[in-house]
Protein backbone atom coordinates (compact mmCIF):
# COMPACT_ATOMS: atom_id res chain seq x y z
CA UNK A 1 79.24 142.64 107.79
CA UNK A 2 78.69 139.95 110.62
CA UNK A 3 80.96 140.07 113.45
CA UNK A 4 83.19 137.38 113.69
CA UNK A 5 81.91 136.18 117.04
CA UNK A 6 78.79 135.49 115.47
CA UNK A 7 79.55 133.93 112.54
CA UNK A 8 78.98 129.95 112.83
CA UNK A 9 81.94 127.53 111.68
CA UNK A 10 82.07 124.62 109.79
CA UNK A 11 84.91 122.71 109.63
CA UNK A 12 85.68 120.14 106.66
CA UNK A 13 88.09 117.38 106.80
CA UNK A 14 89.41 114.65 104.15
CA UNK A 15 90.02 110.61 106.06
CA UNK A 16 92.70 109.97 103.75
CA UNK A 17 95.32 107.71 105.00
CA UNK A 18 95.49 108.63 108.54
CA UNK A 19 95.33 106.49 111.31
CA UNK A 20 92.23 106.75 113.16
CA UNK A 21 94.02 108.10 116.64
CA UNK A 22 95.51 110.50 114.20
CA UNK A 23 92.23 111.34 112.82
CA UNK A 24 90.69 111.30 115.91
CA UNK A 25 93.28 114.04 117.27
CA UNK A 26 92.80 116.50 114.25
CA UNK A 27 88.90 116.54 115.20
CA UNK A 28 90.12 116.82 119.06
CA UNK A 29 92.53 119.70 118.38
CA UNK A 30 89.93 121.93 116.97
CA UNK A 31 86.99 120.96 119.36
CA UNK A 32 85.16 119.31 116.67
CA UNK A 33 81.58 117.98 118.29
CA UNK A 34 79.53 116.57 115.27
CA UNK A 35 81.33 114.57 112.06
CA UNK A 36 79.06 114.67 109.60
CA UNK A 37 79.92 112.40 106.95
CA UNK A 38 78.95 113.37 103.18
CA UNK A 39 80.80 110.05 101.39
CA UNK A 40 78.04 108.75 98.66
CA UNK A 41 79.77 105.03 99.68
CA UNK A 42 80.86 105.39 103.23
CA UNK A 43 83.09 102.16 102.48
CA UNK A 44 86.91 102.57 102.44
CA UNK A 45 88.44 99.15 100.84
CA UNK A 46 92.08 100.53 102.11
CA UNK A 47 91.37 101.85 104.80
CA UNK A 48 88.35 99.61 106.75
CA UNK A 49 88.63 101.76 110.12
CA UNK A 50 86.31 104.59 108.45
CA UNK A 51 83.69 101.91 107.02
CA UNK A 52 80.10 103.96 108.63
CA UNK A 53 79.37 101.04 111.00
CA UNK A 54 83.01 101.11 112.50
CA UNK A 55 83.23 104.55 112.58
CA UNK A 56 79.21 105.08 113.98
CA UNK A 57 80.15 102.86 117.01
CA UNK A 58 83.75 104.62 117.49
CA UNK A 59 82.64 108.07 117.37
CA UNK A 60 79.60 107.53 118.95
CA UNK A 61 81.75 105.69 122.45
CA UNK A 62 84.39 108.90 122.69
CA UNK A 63 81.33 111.43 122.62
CA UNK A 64 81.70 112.91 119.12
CA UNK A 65 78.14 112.31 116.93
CA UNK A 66 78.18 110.73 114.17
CA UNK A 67 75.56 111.29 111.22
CA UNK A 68 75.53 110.01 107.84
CA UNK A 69 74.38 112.03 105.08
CA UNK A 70 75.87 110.83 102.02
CA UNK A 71 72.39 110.41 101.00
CA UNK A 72 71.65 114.09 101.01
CA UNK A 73 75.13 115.30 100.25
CA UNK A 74 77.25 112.94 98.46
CA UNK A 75 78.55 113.00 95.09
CA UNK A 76 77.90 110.02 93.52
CA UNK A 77 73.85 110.15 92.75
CA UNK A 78 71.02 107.66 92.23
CA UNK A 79 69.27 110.34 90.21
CA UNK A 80 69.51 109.76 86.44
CA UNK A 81 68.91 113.13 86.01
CA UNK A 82 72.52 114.42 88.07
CA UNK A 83 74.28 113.00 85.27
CA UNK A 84 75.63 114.39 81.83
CA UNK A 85 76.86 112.27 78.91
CA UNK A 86 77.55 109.46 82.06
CA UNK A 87 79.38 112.33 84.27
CA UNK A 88 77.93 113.60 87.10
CA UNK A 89 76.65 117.43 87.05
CA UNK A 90 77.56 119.24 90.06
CA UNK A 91 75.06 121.45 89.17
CA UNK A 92 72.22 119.46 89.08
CA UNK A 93 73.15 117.87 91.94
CA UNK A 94 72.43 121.24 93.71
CA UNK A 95 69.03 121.66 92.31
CA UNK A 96 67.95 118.16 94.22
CA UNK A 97 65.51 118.90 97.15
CA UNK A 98 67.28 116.09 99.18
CA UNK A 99 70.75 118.01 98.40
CA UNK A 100 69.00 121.15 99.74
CA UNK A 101 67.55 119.36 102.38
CA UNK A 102 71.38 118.44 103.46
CA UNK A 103 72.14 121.50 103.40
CA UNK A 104 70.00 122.67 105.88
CA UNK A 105 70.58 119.91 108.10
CA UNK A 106 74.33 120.86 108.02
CA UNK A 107 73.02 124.63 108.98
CA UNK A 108 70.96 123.80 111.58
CA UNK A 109 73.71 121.36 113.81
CA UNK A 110 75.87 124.20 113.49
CA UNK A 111 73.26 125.74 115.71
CA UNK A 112 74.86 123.22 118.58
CA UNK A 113 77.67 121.70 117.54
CA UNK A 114 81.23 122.14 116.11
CA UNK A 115 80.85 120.11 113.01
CA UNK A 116 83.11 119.23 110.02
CA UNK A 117 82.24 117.53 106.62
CA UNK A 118 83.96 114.34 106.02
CA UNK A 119 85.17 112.75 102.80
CA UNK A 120 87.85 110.72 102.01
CA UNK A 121 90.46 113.22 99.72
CA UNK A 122 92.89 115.19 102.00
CA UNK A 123 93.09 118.34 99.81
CA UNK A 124 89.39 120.25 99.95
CA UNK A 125 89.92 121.70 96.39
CA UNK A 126 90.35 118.06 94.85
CA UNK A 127 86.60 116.72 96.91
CA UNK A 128 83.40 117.34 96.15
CA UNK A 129 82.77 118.56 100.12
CA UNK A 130 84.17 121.81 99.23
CA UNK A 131 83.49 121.78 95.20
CA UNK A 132 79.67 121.11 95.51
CA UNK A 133 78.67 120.59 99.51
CA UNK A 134 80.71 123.91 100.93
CA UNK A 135 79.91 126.06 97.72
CA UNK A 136 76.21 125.56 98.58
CA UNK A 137 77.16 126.21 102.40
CA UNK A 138 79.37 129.61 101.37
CA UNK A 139 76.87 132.52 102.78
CA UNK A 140 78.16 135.77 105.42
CA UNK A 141 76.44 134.01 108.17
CA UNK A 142 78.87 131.00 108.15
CA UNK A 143 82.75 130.60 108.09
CA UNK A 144 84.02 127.50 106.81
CA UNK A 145 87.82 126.17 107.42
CA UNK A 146 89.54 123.44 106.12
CA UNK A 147 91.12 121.00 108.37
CA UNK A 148 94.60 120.31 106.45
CA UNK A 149 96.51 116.49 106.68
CA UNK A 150 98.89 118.48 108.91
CA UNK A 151 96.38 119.98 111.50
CA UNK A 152 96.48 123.14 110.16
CA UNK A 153 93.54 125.41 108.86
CA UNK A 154 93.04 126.75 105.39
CA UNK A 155 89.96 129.22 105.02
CA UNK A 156 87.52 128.57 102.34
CA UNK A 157 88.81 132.20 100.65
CA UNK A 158 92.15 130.74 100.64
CA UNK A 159 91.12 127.64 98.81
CA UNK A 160 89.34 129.40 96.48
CA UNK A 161 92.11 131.16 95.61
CA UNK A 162 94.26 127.79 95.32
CA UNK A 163 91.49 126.87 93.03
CA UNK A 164 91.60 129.56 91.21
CA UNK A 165 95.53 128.84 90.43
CA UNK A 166 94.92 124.97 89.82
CA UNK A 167 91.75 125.59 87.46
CA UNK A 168 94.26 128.15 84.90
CA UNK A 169 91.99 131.09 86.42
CA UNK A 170 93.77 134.79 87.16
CA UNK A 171 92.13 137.23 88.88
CA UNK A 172 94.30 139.93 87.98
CA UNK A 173 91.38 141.08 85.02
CA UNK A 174 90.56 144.60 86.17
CA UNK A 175 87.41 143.66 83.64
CA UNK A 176 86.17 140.18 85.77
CA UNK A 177 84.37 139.88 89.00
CA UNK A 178 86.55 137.95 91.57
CA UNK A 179 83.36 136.14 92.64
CA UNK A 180 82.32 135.48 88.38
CA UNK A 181 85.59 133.65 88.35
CA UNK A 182 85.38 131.85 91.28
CA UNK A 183 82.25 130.50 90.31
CA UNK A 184 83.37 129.59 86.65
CA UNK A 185 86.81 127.36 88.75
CA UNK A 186 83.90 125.95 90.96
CA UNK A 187 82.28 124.75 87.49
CA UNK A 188 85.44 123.72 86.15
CA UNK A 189 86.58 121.60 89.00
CA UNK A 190 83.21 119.67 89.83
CA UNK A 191 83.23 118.76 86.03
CA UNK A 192 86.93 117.62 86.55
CA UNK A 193 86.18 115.76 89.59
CA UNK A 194 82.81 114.11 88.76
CA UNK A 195 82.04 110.61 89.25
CA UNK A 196 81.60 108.74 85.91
């Protein structure tokens, strides 16, 4: 088991309908150095102060970096073969080198910086950053926390177990592996949540 002091974070958080000095005070509140932002279209219609140029120059003038990789990481693919029947397929998303590449990008500015995933939903069990980016992240080395429209932290094992709940999944089966069914709500949820 790895010691807690050594264990790297990532944070996630959703943009929802905050303001952005509210925004900008959830990052603050938990130290948060690096936003890396995994949005396929990093365009909000609604909400125009998290647009990626606004939010590139922003970020980049209070000292918190800024990098895009909704290329790598987002949900919403260019790949013809990601999608099933018109949905996407969280699962072939994962098999993408560019996805994996992402991935490692995420794991090695944890290295030097307190970063967090950001996507536009506010609850991480409803967004792809947890369903497909943090599932791929999930590994002893790393603990990853939720960032909550209230401020508060929610572990990843505590969403999972949320997920577990909203997916119709009980993990009371003395027969079932906790970690079997987790992966079978991950399934069920990225097909729920797919772009079409």
């Amino acid at each position: 088991m790895i010691p807690a002091a050594d264990k790297k974070e990532i944070f996630t958080i959703g943009h929802s309908n905050h303001e952005l000095a509210q925004f900008v005070a959830l990052l603050q509140r938990h130290r948060i150095s690096a936003l890396a932002d995994v949005r396929s279209q990093p365009y909000s219609r609604f909400h125009p102060q998290y647009n990626r140029k606004a939010l590139e120059a922003f970020f980049n003038e209070i000292g918190i970096r800024y990098v895009f990789l909704g290329v790598e990481l987002g949900a919403r693919r260019n790949e013809r073969e990601c999608y099933v029947q018109g949905r996407a397929d969280y699962r072939e998303i994962a098999k993408l080198p560019i996805f994996n590449h992402g991935l490692e990008k995420v794991r090695k500015e944890v290295e030097t910086n307190r970063i967090a995933l950001m996507c536009s939903e506010k609850d991480p069990i409803t967004c792809h950053r947890n369903i497909l980016v943090c599932r791929h992240l999930r590994c002893p080395e790393i603990s990853i926390s939720h960032i909550l429209k209230d401020g508060s932290l929610e572990s990843n094992e505590a969403a999972e177990t949320r997920l577990l709940k909203l997916v119709g999944l009980h993990e009371h089966d003395l027969f079932v592996n906790r970690q079997e069914l987790i992966e079978q709500a991950y399934d069920l949820q990225g097909t729920s949540i797919a772009y079409m």
